[in-house]
N, C-alpha and C. Protein backbone atom coordinates (compact mmCIF):
# COMPACT_ATOMS: atom_id res chain seq x y z
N UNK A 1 0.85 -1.18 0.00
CA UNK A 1 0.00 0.00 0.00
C UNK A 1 0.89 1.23 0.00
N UNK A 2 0.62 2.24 -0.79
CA UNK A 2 1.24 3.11 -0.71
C UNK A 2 0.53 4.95 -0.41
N UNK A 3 1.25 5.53 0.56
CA UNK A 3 0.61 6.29 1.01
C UNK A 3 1.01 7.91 0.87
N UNK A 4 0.17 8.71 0.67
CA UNK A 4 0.61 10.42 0.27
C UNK A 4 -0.22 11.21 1.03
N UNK A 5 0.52 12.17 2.34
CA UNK A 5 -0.44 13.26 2.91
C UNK A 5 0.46 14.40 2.13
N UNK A 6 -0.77 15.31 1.93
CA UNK A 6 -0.23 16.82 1.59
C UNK A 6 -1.11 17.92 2.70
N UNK A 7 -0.27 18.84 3.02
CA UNK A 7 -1.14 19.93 3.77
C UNK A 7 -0.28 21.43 3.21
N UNK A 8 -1.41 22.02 2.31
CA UNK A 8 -1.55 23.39 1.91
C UNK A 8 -2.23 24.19 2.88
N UNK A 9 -1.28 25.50 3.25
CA UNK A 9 -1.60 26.18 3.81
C UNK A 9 -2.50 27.44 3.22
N UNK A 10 -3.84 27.92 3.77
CA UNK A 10 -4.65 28.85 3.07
C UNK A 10 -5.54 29.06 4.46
N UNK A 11 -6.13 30.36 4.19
CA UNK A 11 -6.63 31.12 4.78
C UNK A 11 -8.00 30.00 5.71
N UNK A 12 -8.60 30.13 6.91
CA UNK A 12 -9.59 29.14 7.31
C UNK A 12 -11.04 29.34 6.33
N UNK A 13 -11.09 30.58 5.68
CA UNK A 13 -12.07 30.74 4.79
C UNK A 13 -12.11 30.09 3.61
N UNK A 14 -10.76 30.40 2.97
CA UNK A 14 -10.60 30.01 1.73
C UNK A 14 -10.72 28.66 1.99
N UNK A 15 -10.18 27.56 3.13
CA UNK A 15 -9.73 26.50 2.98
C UNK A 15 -11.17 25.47 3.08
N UNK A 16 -12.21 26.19 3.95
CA UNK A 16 -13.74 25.70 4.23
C UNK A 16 -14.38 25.63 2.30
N UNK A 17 -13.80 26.81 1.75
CA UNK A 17 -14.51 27.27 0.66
C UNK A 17 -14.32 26.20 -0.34
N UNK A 18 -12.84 25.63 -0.60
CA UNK A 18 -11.99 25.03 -1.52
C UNK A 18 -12.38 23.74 -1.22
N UNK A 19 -12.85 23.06 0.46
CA UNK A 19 -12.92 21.59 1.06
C UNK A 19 -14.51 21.64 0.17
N UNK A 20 -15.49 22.84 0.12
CA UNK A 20 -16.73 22.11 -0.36
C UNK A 20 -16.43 21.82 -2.08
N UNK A 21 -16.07 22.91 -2.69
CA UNK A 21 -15.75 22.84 -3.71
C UNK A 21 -15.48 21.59 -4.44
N UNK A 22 -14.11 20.93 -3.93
CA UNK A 22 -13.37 19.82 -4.34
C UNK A 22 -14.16 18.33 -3.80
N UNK A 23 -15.08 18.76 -2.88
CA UNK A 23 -15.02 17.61 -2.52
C UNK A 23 -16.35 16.15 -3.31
N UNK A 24 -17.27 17.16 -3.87
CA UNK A 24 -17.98 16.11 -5.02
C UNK A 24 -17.00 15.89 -6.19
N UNK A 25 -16.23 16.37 -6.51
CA UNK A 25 -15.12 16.45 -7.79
C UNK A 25 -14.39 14.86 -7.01
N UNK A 26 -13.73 15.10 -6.03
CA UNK A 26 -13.03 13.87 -5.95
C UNK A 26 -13.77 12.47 -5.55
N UNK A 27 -14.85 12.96 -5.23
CA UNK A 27 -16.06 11.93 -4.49
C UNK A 27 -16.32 10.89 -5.81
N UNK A 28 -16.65 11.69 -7.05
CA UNK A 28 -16.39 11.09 -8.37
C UNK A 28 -15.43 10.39 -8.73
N UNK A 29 -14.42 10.62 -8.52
CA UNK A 29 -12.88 10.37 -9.11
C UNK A 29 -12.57 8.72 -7.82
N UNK A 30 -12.96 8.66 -6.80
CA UNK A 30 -12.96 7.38 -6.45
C UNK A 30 -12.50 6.21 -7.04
N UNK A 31 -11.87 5.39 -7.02
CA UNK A 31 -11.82 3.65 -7.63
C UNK A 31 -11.70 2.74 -7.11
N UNK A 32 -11.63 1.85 -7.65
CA UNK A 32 -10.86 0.80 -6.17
C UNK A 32 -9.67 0.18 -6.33
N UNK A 33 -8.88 1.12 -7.27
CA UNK A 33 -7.13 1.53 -6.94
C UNK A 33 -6.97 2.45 -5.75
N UNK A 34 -7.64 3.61 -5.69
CA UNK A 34 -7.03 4.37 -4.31
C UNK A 34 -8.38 5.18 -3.84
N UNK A 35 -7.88 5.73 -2.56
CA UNK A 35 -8.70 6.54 -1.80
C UNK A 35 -8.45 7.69 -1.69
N UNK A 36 -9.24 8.91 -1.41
CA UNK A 36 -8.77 10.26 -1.17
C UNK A 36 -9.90 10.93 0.06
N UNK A 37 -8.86 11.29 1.09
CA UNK A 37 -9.93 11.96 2.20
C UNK A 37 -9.43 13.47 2.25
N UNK A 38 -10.42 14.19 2.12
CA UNK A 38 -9.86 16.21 1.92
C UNK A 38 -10.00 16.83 3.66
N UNK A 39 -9.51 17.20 4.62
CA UNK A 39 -10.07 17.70 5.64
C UNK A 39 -9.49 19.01 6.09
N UNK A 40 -10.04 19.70 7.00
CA UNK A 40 -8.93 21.01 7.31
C UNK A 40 -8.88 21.16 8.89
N UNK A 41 -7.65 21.60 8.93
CA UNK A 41 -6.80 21.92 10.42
C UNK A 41 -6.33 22.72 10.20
N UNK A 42 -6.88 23.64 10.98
CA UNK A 42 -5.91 24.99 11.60
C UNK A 42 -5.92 25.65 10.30
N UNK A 43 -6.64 25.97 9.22
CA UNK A 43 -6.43 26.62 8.17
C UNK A 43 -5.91 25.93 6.94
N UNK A 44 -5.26 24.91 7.24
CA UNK A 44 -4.75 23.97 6.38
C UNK A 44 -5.83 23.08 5.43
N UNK A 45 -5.61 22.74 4.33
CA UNK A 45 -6.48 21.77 3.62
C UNK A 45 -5.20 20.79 3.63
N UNK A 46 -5.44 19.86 4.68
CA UNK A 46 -5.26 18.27 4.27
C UNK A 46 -5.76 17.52 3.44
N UNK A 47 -5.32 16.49 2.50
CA UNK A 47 -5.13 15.85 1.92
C UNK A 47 -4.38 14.20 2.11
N UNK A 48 -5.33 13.39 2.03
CA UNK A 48 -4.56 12.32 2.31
C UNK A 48 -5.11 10.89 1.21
N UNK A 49 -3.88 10.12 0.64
CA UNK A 49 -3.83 9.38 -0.51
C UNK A 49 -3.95 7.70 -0.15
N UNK A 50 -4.49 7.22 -0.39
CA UNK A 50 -3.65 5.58 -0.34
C UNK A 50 -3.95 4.81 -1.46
N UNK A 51 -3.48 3.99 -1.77
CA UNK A 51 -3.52 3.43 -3.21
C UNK A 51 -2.67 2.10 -3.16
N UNK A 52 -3.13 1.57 -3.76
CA UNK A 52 -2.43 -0.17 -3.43
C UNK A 52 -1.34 0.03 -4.60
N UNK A 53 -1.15 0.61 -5.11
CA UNK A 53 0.17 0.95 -6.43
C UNK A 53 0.53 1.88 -6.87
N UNK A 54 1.84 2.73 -7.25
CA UNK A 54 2.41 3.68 -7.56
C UNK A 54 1.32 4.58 -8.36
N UNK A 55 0.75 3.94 -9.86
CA UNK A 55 0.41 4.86 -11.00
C UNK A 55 -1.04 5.21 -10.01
N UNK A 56 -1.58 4.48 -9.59
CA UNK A 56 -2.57 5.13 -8.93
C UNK A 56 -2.61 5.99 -7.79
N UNK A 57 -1.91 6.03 -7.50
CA UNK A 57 -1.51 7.10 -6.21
C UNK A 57 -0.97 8.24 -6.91
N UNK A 58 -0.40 8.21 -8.17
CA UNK A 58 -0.16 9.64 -8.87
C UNK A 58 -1.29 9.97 -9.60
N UNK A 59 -1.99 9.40 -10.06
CA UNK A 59 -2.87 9.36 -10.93
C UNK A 59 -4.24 10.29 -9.86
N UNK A 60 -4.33 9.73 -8.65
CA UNK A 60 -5.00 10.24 -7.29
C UNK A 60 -4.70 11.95 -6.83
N UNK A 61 -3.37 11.61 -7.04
CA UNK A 61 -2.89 12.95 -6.40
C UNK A 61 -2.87 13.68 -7.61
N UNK A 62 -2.75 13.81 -8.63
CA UNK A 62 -2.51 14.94 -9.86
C UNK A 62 -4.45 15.08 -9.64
N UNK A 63 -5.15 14.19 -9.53
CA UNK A 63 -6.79 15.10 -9.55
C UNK A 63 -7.16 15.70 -8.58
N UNK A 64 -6.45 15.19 -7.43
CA UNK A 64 -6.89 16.09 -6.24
C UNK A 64 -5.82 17.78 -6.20
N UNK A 65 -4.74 17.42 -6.68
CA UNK A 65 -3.93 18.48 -7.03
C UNK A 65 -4.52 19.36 -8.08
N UNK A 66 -5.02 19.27 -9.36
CA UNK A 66 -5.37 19.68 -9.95
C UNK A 66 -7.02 20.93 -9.77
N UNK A 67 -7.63 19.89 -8.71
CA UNK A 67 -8.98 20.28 -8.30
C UNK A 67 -8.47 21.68 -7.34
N UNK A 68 -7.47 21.01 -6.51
CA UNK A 68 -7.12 22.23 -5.21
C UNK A 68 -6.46 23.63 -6.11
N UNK A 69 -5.85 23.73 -7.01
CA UNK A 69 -5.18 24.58 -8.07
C UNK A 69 -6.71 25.71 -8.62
N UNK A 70 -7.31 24.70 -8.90
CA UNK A 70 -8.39 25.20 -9.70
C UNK A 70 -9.77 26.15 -8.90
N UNK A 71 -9.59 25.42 -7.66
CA UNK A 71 -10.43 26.09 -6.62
C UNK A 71 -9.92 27.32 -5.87
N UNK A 72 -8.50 27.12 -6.04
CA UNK A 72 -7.70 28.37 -5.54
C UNK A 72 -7.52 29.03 -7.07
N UNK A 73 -7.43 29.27 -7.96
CA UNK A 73 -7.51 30.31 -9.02
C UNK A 73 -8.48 30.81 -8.87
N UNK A 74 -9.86 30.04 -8.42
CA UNK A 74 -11.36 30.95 -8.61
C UNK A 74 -11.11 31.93 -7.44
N UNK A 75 -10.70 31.54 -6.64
CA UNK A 75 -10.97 32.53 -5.03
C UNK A 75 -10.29 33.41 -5.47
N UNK A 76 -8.68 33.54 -5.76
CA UNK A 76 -8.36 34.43 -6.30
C UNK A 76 -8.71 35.56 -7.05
N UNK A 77 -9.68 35.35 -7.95
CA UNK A 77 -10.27 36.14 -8.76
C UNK A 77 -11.43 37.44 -8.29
């Protein structure tokens, strides 16, 4: 099993804003190669990966990466 936490730091607003956002996007993206749980601490959006094999655990993390990118360009704006 292989495992990936990420924690981006962002504002407790932005980070509530970005957790609803992303979180039917990855709810979709599900398989039963890997898992993805989104949560926030202290302002932080956690992120956490597991995946029984490499390509899927990148494959996991580039959509949840991609989603968090995309939800932070909108706030930005």
């Amino acid at each position: 099993m292989f495992d990936l936490s990420i924690e981006i730091e962002m504002r407790p607003k932005e980070a509530e804003i970005a957790l609803q956002a992303i979180t039917p996007e990855l709810g979709a993206r599900q398989s039963a190669r890997s898992s993805t749980a989104v949560n926030i601490k202290k302002g932080s959006l956690l992120v956490g990966i597991s995946a029984g094999d490499k390509t899927a655990l990148r494959a996991a993390a580039n959509a949840a990466l991609n989603s968090i990118i995309l939800s932070k360009a909108i706030l930005e704006v």
